[in-house]
C-alpha atoms as a PDB file:
ATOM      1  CA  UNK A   1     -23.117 -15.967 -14.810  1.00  0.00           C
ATOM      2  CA  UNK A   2     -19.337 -16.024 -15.737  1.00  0.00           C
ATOM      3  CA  UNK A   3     -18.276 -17.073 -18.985  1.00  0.00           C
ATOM      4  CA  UNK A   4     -16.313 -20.185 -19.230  1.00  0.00           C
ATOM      5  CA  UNK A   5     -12.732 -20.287 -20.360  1.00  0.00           C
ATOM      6  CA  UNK A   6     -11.765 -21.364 -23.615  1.00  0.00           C
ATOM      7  CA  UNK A   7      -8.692 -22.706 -23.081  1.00  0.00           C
ATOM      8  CA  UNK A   8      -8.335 -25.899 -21.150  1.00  0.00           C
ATOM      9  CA  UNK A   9      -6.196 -28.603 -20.571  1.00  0.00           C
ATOM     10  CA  UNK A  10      -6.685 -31.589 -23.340  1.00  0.00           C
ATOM     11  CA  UNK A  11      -5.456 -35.373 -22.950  1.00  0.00           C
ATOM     12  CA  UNK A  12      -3.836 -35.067 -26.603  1.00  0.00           C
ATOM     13  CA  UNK A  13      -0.532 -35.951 -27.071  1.00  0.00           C
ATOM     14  CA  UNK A  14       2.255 -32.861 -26.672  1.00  0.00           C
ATOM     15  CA  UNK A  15       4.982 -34.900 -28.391  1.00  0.00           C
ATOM     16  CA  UNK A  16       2.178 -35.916 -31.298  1.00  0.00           C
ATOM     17  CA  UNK A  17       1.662 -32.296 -31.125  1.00  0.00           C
ATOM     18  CA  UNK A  18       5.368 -31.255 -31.478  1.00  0.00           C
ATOM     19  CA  UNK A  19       6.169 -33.715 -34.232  1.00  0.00           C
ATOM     20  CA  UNK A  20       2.810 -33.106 -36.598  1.00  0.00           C
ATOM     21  CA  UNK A  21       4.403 -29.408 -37.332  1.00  0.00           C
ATOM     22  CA  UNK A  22       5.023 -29.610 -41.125  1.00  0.00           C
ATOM     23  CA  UNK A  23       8.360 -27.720 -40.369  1.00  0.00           C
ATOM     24  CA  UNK A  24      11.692 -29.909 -39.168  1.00  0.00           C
ATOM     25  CA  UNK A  25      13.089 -26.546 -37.669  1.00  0.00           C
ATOM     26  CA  UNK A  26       9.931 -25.650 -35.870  1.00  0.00           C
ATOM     27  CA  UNK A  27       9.545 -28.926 -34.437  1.00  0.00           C
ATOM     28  CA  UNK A  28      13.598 -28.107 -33.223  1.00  0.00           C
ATOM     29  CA  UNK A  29      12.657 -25.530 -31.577  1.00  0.00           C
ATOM     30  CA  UNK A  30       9.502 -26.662 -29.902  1.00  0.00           C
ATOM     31  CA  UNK A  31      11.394 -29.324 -28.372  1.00  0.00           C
ATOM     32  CA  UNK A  32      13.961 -26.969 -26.804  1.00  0.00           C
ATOM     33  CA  UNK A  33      11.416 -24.278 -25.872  1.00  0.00           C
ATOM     34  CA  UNK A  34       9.385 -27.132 -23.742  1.00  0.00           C
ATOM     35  CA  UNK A  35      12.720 -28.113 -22.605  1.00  0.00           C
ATOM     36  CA  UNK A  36      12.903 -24.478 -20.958  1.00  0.00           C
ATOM     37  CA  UNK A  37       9.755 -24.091 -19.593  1.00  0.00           C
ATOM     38  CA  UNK A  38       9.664 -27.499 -18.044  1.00  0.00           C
ATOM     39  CA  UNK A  39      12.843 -26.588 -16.725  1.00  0.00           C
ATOM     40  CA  UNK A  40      11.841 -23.321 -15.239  1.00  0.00           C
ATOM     41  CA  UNK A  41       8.416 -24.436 -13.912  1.00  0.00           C
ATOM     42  CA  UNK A  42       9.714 -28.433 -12.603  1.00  0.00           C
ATOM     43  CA  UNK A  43       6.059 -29.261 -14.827  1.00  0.00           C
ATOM     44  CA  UNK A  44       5.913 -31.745 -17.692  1.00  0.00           C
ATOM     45  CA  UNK A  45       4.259 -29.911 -20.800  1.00  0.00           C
ATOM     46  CA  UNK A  46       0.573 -30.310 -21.661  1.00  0.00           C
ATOM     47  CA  UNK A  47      -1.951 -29.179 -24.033  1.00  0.00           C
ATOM     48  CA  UNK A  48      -4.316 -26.639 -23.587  1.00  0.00           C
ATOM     49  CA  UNK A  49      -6.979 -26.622 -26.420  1.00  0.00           C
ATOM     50  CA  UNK A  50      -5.770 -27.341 -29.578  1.00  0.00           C
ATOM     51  CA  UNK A  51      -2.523 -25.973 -29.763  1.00  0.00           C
ATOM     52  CA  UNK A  52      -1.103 -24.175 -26.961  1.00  0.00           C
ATOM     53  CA  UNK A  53       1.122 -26.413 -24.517  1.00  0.00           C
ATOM     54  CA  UNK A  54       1.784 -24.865 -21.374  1.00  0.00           C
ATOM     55  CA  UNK A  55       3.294 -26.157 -18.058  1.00  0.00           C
ATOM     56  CA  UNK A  56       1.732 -26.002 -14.569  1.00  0.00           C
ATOM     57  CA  UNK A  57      -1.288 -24.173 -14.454  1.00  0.00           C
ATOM     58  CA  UNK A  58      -2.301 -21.255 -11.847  1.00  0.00           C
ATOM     59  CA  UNK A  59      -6.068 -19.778 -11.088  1.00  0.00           C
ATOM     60  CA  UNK A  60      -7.500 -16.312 -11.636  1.00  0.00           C
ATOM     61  CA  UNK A  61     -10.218 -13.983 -10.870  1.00  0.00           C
ATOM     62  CA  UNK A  62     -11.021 -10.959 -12.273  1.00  0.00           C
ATOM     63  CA  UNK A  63     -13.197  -8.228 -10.544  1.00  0.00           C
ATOM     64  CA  UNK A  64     -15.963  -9.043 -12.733  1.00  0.00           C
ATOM     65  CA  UNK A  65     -16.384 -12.720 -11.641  1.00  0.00           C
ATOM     66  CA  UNK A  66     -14.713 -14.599 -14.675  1.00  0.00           C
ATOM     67  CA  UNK A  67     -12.534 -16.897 -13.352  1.00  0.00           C
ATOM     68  CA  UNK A  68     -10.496 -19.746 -14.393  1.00  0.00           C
ATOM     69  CA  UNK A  69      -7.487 -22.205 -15.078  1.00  0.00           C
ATOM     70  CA  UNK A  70      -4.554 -21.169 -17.411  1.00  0.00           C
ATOM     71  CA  UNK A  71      -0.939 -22.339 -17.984  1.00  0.00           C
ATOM     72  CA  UNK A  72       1.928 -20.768 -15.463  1.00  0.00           C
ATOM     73  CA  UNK A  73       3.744 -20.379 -18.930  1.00  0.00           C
ATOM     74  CA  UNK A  74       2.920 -21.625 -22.729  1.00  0.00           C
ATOM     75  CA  UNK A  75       3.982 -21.814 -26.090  1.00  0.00           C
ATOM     76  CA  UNK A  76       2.210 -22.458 -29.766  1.00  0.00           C
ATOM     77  CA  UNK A  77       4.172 -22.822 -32.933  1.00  0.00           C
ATOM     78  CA  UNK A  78       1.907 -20.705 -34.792  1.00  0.00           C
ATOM     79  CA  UNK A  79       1.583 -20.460 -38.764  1.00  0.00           C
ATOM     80  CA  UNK A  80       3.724 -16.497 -38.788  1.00  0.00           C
ATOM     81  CA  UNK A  81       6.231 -17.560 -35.930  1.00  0.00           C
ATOM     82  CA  UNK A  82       6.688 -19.051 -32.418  1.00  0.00           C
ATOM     83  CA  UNK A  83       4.421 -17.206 -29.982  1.00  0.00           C
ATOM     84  CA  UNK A  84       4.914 -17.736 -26.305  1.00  0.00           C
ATOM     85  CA  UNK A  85       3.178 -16.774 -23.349  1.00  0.00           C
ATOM     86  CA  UNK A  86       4.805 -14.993 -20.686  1.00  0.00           C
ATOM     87  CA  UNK A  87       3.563 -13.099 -18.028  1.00  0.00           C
ATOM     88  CA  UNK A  88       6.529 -10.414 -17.690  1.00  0.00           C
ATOM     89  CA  UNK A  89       5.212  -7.243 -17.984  1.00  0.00           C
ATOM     90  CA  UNK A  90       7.465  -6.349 -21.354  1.00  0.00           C
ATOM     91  CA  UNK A  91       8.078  -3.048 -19.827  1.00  0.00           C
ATOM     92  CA  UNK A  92       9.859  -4.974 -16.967  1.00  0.00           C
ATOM     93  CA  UNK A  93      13.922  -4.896 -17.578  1.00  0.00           C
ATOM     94  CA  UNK A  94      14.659  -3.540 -20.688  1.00  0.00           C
ATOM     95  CA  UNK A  95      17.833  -4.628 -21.261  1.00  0.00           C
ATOM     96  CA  UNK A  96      16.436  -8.188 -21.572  1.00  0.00           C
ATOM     97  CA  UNK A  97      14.398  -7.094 -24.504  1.00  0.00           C
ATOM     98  CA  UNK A  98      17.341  -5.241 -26.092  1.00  0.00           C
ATOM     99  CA  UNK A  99      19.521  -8.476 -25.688  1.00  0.00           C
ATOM    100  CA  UNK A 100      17.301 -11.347 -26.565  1.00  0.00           C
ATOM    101  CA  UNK A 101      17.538 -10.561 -30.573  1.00  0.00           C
ATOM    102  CA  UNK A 102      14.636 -10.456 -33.040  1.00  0.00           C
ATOM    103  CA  UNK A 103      11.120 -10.514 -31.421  1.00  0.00           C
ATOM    104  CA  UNK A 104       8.197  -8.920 -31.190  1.00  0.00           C
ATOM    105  CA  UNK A 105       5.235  -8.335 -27.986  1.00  0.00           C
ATOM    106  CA  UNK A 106       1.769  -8.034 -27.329  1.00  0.00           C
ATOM    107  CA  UNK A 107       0.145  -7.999 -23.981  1.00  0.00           C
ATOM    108  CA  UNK A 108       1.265 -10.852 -23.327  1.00  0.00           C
ATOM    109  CA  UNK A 109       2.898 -12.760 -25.639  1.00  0.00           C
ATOM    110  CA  UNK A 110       6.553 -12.766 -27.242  1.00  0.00           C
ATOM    111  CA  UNK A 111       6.888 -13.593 -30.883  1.00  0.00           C
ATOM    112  CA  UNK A 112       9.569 -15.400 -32.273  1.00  0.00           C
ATOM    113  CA  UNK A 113      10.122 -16.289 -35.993  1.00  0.00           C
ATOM    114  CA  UNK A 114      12.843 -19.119 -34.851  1.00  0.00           C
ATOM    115  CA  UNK A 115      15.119 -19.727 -31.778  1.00  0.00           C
ATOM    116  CA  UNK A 116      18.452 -18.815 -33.924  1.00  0.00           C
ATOM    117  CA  UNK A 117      16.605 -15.198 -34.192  1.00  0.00           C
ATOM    118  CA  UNK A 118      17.086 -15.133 -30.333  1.00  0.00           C
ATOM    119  CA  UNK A 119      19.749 -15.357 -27.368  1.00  0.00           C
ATOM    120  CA  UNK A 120      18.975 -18.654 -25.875  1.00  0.00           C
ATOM    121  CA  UNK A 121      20.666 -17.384 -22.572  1.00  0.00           C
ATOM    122  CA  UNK A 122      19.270 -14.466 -22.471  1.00  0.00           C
ATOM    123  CA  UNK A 123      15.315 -16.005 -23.708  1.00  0.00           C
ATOM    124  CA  UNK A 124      16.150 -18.323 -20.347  1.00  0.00           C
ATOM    125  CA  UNK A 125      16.051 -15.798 -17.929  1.00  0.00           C
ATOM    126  CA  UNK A 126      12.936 -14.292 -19.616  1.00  0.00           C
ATOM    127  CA  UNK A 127      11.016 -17.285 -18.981  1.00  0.00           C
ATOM    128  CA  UNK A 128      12.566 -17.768 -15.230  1.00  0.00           C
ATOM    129  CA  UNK A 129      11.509 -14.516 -14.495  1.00  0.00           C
ATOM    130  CA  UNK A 130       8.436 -14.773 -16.044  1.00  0.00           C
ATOM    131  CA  UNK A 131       7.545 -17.590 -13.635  1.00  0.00           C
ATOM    132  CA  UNK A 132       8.553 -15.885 -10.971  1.00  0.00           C
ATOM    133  CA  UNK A 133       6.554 -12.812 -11.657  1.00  0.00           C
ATOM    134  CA  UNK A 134       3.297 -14.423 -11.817  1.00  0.00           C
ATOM    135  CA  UNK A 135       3.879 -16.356  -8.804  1.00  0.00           C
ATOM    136  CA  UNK A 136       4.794 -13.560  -6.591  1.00  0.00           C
ATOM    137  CA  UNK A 137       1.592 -11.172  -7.652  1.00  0.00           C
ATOM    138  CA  UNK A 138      -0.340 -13.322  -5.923  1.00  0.00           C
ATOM    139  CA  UNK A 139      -1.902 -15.892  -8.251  1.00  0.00           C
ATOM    140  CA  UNK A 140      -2.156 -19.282  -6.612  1.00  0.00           C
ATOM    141  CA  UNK A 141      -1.135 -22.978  -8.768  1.00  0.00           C
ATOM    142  CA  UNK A 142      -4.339 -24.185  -9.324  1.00  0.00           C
ATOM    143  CA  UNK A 143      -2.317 -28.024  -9.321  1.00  0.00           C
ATOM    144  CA  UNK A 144      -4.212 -29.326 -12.144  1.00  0.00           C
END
């Protein structure tokens, strides 16, 4: 029997969310971040668990059977620094990552400390792309 995902959409309150961070410049640069990915993804923001808000939402399946809902594309102001999810494949167009400014990666996520760390132009196309990636490798909006 498959697991069951963790992370799910919640019926709590993104802009509750936004404004409960202790820090006013966080809470800055929540608001435009959501702006973004609302923007790229035409979905209003939502929370998933706790603490992640993430717009649209697309279905997977991995070969071992776990399957499940996530975001298209998230965010969580997290305690060390702004941590968003994107699905770009960081080895994907380099010159993005050499032109966006202070960050750092993981699998899947891009750390930020605070938006004026980063190009905002250039942290636009990221997410755009981002979208676009994960639509065209074949995952499927799940239209939750």
């Amino acid at each position: 029997m498959a697991e069951e995902a963790k992370t799910k959409p919640t019926k709590a309150s993104v802009d509750k969310f936004i404004k409960s961070q202790p820090d006013e410049q966080v809470r800055k640069d929540c608001a435009v971040i959501s702006k973004l990915m609302s923007e790229a993804t035409g979905e209003k923001p939502k929370m998933w668990g706790p603490s992640i808000i993430g717009f649209g939402s697309y279905h997977y399946k991995y070969a071992t059977g776990r399957e499940g809902d996530m975001p298209i594309i998230g965010f969580s102001p997290r305690k060390q620094n702004l941590t968003l999810y994107v699905w770009m494949g960081f080895e994907e167009h380099p010159d993005l990552w050499k032109k966006l400014g202070k960050h750092t990666t993981s699998k899947a996520c891009l750390y930020i400390k605070r938006l004026s760390d980063v190009d905002l132009p250039t942290l636009k196309k990221i997410i755009k792309l981002s979208v676009k990636r994960l639509k065209s490798h074949g995952f499927h909006e799940s239209g939750m």
